[in-house]
Protein backbone atom coordinates (compact mmCIF):
# COMPACT_ATOMS: atom_id res chain seq x y z
CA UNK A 1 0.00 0.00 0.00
CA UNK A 2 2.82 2.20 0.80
CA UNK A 3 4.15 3.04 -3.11
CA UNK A 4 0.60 3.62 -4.32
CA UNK A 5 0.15 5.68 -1.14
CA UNK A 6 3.12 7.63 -2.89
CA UNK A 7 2.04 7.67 -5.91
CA UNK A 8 -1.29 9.19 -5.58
CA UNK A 9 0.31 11.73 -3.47
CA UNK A 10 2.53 12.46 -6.14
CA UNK A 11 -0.16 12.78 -8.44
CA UNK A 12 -2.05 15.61 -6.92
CA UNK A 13 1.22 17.19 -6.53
CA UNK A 14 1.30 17.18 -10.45
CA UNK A 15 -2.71 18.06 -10.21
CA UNK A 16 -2.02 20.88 -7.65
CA UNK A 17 0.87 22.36 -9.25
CA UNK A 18 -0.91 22.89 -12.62
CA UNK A 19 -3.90 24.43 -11.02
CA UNK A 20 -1.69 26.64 -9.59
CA UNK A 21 0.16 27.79 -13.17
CA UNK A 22 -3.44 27.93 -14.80
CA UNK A 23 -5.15 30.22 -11.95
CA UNK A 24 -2.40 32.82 -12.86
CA UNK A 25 -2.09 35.38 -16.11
CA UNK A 26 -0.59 34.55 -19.29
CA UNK A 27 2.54 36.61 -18.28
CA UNK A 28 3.00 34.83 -14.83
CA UNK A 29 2.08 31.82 -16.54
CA UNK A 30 4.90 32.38 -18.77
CA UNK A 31 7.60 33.51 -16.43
CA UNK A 32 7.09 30.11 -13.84
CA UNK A 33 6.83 27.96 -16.78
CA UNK A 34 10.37 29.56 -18.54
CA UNK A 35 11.76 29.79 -14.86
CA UNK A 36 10.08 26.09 -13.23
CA UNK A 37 7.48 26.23 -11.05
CA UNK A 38 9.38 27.20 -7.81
CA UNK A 39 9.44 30.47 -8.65
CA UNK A 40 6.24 30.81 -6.53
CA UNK A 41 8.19 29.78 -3.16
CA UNK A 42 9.93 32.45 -1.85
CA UNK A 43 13.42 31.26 -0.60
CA UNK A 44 13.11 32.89 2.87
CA UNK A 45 9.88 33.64 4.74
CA UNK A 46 9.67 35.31 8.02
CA UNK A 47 6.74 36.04 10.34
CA UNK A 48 7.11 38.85 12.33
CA UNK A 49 10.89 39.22 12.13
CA UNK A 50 11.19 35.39 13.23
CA UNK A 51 12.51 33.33 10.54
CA UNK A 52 10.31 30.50 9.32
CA UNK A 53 12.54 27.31 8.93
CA UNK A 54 11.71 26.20 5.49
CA UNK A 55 15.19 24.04 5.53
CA UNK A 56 13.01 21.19 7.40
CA UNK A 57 10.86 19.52 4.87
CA UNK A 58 7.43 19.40 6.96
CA UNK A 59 7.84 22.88 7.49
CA UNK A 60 8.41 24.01 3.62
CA UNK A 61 5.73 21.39 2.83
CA UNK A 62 3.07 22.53 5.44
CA UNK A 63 4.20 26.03 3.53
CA UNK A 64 3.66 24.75 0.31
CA UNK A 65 0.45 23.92 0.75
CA UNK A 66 -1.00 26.94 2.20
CA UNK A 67 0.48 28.87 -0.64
CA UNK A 68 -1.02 26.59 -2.98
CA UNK A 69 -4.73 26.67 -1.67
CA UNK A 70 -4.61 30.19 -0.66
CA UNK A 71 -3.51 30.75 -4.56
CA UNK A 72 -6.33 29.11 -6.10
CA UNK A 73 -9.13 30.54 -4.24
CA UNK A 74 -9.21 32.76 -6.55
CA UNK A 75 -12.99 34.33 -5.71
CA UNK A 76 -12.34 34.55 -1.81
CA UNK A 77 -8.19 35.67 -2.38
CA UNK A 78 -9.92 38.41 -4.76
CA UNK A 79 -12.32 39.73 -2.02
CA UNK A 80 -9.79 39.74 1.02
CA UNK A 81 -7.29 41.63 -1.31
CA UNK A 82 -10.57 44.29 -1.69
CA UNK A 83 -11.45 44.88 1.55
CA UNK A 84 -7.49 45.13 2.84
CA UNK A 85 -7.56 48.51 1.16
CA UNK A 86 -10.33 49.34 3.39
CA UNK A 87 -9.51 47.59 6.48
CA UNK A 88 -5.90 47.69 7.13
CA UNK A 89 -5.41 51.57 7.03
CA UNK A 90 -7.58 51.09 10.19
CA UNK A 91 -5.62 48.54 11.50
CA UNK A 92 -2.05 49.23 10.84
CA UNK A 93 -1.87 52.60 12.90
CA UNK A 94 -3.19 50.99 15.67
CA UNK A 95 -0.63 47.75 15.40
CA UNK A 96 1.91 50.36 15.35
CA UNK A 97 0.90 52.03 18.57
CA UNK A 98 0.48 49.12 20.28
CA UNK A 99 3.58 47.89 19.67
CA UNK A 100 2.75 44.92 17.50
CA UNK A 101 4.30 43.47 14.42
CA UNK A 102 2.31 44.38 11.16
CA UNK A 103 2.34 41.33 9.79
CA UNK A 104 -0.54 40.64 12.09
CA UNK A 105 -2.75 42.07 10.21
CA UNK A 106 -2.79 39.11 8.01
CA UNK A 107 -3.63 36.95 11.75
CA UNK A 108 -7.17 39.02 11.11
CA UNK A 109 -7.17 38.19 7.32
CA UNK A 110 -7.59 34.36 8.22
CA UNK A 111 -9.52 34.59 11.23
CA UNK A 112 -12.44 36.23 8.95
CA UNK A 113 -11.61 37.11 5.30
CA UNK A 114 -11.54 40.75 7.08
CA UNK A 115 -15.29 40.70 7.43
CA UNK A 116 -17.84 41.05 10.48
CA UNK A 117 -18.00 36.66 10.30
CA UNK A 118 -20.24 34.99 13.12
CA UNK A 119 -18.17 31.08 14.02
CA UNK A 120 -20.23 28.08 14.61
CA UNK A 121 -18.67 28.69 19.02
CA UNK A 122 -20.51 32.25 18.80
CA UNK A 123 -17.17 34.11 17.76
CA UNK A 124 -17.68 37.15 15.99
CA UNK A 125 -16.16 40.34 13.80
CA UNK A 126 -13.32 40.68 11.52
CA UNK A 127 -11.00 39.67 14.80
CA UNK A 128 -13.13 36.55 15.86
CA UNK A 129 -13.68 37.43 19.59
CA UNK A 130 -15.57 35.04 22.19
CA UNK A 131 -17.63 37.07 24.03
CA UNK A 132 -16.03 36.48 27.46
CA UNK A 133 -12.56 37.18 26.45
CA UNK A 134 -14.18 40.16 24.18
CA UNK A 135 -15.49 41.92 27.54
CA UNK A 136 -12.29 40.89 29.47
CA UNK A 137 -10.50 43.04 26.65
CA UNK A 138 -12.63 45.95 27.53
CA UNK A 139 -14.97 45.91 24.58
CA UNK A 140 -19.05 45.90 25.61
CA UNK A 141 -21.04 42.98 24.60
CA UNK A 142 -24.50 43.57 24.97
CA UNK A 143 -27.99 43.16 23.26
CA UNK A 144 -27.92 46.43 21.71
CA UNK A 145 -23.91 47.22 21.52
CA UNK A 146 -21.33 44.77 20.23
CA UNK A 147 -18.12 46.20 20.00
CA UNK A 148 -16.81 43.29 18.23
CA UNK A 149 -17.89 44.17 15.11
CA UNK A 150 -16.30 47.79 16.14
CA UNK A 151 -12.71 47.69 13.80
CA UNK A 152 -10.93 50.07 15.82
CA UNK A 153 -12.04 48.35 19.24
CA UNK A 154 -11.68 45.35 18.21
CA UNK A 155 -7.99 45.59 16.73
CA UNK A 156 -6.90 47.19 19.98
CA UNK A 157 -8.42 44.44 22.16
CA UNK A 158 -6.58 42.19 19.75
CA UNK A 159 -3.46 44.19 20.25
CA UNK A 160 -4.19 43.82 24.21
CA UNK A 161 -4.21 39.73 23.98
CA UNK A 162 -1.03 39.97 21.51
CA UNK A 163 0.95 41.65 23.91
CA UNK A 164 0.51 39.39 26.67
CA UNK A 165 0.59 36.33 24.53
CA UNK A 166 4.20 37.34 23.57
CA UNK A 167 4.96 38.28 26.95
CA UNK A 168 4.10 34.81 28.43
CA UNK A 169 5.86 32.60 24.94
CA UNK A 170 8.74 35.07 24.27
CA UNK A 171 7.82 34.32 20.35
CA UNK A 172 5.56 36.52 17.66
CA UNK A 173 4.64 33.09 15.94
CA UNK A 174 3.71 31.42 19.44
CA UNK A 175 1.41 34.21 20.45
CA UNK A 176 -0.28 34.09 16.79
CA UNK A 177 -0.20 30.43 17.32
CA UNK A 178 -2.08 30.91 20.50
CA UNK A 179 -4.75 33.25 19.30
CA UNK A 180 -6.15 29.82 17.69
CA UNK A 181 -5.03 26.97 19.99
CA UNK A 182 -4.96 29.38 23.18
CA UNK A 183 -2.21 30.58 25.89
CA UNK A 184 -3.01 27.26 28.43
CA UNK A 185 -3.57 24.86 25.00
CA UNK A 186 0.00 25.85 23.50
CA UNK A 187 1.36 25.82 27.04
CA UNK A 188 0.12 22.16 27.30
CA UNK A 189 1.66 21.12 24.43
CA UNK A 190 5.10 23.11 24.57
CA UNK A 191 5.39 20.92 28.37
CA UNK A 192 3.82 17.80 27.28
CA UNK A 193 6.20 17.65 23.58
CA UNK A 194 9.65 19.07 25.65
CA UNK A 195 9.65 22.02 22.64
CA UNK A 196 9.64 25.64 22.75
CA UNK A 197 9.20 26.56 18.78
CA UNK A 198 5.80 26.64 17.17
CA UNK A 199 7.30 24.71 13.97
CA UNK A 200 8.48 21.95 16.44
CA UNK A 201 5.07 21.27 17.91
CA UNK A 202 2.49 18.61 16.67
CA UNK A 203 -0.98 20.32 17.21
CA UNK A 204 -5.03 19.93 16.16
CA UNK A 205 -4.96 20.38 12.28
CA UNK A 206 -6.18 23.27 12.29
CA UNK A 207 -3.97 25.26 14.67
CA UNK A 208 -0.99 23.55 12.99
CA UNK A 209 -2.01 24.92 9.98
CA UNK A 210 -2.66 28.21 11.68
CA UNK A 211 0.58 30.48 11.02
CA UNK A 212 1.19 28.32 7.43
CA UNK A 213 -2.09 30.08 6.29
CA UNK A 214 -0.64 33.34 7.98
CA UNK A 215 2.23 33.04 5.87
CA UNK A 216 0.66 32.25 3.04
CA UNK A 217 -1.83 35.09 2.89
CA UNK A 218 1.12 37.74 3.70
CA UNK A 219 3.31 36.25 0.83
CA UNK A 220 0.65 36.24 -2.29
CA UNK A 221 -1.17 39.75 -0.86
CA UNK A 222 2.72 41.55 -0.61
CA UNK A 223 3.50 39.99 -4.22
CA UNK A 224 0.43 39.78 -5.58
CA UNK A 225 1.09 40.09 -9.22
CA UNK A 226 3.46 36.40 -8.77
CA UNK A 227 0.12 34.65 -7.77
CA UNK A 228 -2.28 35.40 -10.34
CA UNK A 229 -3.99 38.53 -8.55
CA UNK A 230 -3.94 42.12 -10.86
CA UNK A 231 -5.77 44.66 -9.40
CA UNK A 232 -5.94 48.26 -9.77
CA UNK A 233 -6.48 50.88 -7.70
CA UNK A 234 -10.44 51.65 -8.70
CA UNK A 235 -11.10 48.72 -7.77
CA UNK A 236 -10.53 48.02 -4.42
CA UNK A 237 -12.73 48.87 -1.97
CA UNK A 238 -12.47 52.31 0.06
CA UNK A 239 -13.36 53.91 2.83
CA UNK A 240 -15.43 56.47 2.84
CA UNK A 241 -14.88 59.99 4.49
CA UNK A 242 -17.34 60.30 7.95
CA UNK A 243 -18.38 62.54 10.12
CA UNK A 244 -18.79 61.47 14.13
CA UNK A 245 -21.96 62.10 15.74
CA UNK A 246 -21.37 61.82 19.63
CA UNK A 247 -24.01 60.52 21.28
CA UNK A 248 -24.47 60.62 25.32
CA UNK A 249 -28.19 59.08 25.66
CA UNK A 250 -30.22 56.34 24.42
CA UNK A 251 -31.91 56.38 20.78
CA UNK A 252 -35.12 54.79 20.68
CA UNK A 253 -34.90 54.90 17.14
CA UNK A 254 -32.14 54.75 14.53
CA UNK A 255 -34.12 54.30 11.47
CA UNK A 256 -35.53 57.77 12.71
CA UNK A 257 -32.39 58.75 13.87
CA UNK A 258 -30.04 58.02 10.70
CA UNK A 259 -32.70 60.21 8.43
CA UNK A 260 -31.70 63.30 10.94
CA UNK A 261 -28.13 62.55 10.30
CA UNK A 262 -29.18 62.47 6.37
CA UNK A 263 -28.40 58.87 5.90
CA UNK A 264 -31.18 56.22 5.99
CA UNK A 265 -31.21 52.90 8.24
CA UNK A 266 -29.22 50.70 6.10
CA UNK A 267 -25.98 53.18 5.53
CA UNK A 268 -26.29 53.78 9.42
CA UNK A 269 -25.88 50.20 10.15
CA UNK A 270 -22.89 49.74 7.17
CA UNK A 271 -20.99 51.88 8.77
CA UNK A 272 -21.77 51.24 12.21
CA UNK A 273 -22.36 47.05 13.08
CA UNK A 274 -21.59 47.43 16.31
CA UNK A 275 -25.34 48.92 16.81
CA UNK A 276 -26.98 45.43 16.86
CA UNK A 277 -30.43 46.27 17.37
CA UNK A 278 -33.14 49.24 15.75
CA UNK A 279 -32.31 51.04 19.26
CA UNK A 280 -29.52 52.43 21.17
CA UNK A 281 -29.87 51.75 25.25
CA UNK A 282 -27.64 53.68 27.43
CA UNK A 283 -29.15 54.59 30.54
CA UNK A 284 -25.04 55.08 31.79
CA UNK A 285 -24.68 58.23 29.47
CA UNK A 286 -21.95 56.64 27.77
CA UNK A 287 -20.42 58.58 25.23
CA UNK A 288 -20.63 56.53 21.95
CA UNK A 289 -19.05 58.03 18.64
CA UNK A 290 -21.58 57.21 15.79
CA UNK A 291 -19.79 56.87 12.08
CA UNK A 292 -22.28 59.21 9.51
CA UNK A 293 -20.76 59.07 5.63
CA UNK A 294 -20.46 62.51 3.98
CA UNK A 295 -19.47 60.62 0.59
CA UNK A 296 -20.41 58.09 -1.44
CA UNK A 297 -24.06 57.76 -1.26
């Protein structure tokens, strides 16, 4: 069983391979098939400053086959490489302020596509936060307010559980690691395996596939051209100029609320998912900063 067992994995080596050279234009096309089709692996790949050992061959495999996938999902690589225009200005200041490597914005990329996605465990927004471990980062969860689906909140409560996972591991890739498997799940495994490098653990498939995607997503969306993906500037998606409108008291309205502001219900909500219901309670007086457009519609 063992050489057909190699054979058929050959074969969708072969299969893989050419679905990769036909997802990409006829001038990239050209180039890997002149040049062999390793000029789609980069020769070094980093994550966060922290070298990623491709010289051990699960390692440039695992690599291999993130790239691959992640290069012929052509639809879905298309979309995340529209919103990033519109999401990561948000993000990126705030990475930098925080103190945390950019290439975590790509961490967000996987964890959603970089949209407000709802998980099967009740996870939610473009950073995937639980709702316990959303309020213990300071964002409100409630019927009417979840600041989940807030981008700025959200990337600064992710910036908050970054910071400490690197603290505790010592490692960028171990704290990325850990925003999948979690800080006491890659602690278990680190003691029970004798290891203190993510690329020397054996983990859950998914969470050992976890930074491989990471990588993968950061190498075709900084060289995007090598994979297939052309876009131009018109059109990716932007964000539009907005005005704040503080607000200090409850709206028992919005619908009647976003035609004062000149917008109507559905642009209100657009640009503001954090409002989860048709009303606004806040019997606190907490000061909430409301996102109008002044553009675009």
């Amino acid at each position: 069983m063992k050489p057909i067992r190699w054979m058929a994995t050959g074969a969708l080596a072969v299969v893989l391979t050419s679905l990769f050279i036909f997802a990409l234009s006829d001038d990239a096309r050209k180039e890997l098939l002149r040049e062999g089709t390793s000029q789609y692996f980069p020769p070094k790949v980093d994550f966060a400053g922290e070298p990623t050992p491709l010289h051990l061959a699960d390692v440039k495999e695992r690599f291999d086959r993130e790239l691959l996938v992640n290069a012929n999902l052509h639809s879905s690589t298309l979309l995340i490489m529209k919103r990033a225009n519109r999401a990561f200005p948000v993000m990126e200041p705030i990475l930098k302020q925080y103190g945390v490597p950019d290439d975590f914005k790509y961490l967000a990329v996987i964890e959603s596509a970089l949209t407000n996605a709802v998980s099967s465990a009740g996870a939610r927004g473009v950073w995937q936060f639980m709702p316990d471990t959303a309020k213990e980062k300071g964002m409100e969860v409630t019927e009417t307010v979840d600041e989940r689906y807030h981008l700025q909140k959200s990337t600064e409560a992710a910036c908050k559980y970054l910071l400490a996972a690197k603290a505790k591991f010592g490692s960028w890739t171990l704290a990325a690691a850990s925003y999948n498997g979690g800080m006491s799940g890659i602690t278990r495994k680190l003691e029970e395996q004798g290891v203190t490098d993510y690329y020397d653990l054996l983990l859950t498939d998914e969470t050992h596939r976890y930074v491989f995607r990471i990588l993968a997503l950061k190498a075709i969306m900084q060289n995007p051209k090598l994979y297939g993906f052309d876009l131009s500037q018109h059109e990716l998606y932007e964000n539009l100029p907005t005005k704040i409108v503080e607000v200090d008291s409850s709206i028992t309205d919005l619908a009647k609320f976003a035609k004062m502001q000149g917008v109507n219900y559905k642009i209100l909500k657009i640009h503001n998912p954090w409002l989860r219901d048709k009303k606004l309670v806040n019997s606190g007086k907490k000061k909430y900063q409301i996102e109008i457009p002044t553009e675009g519609y």
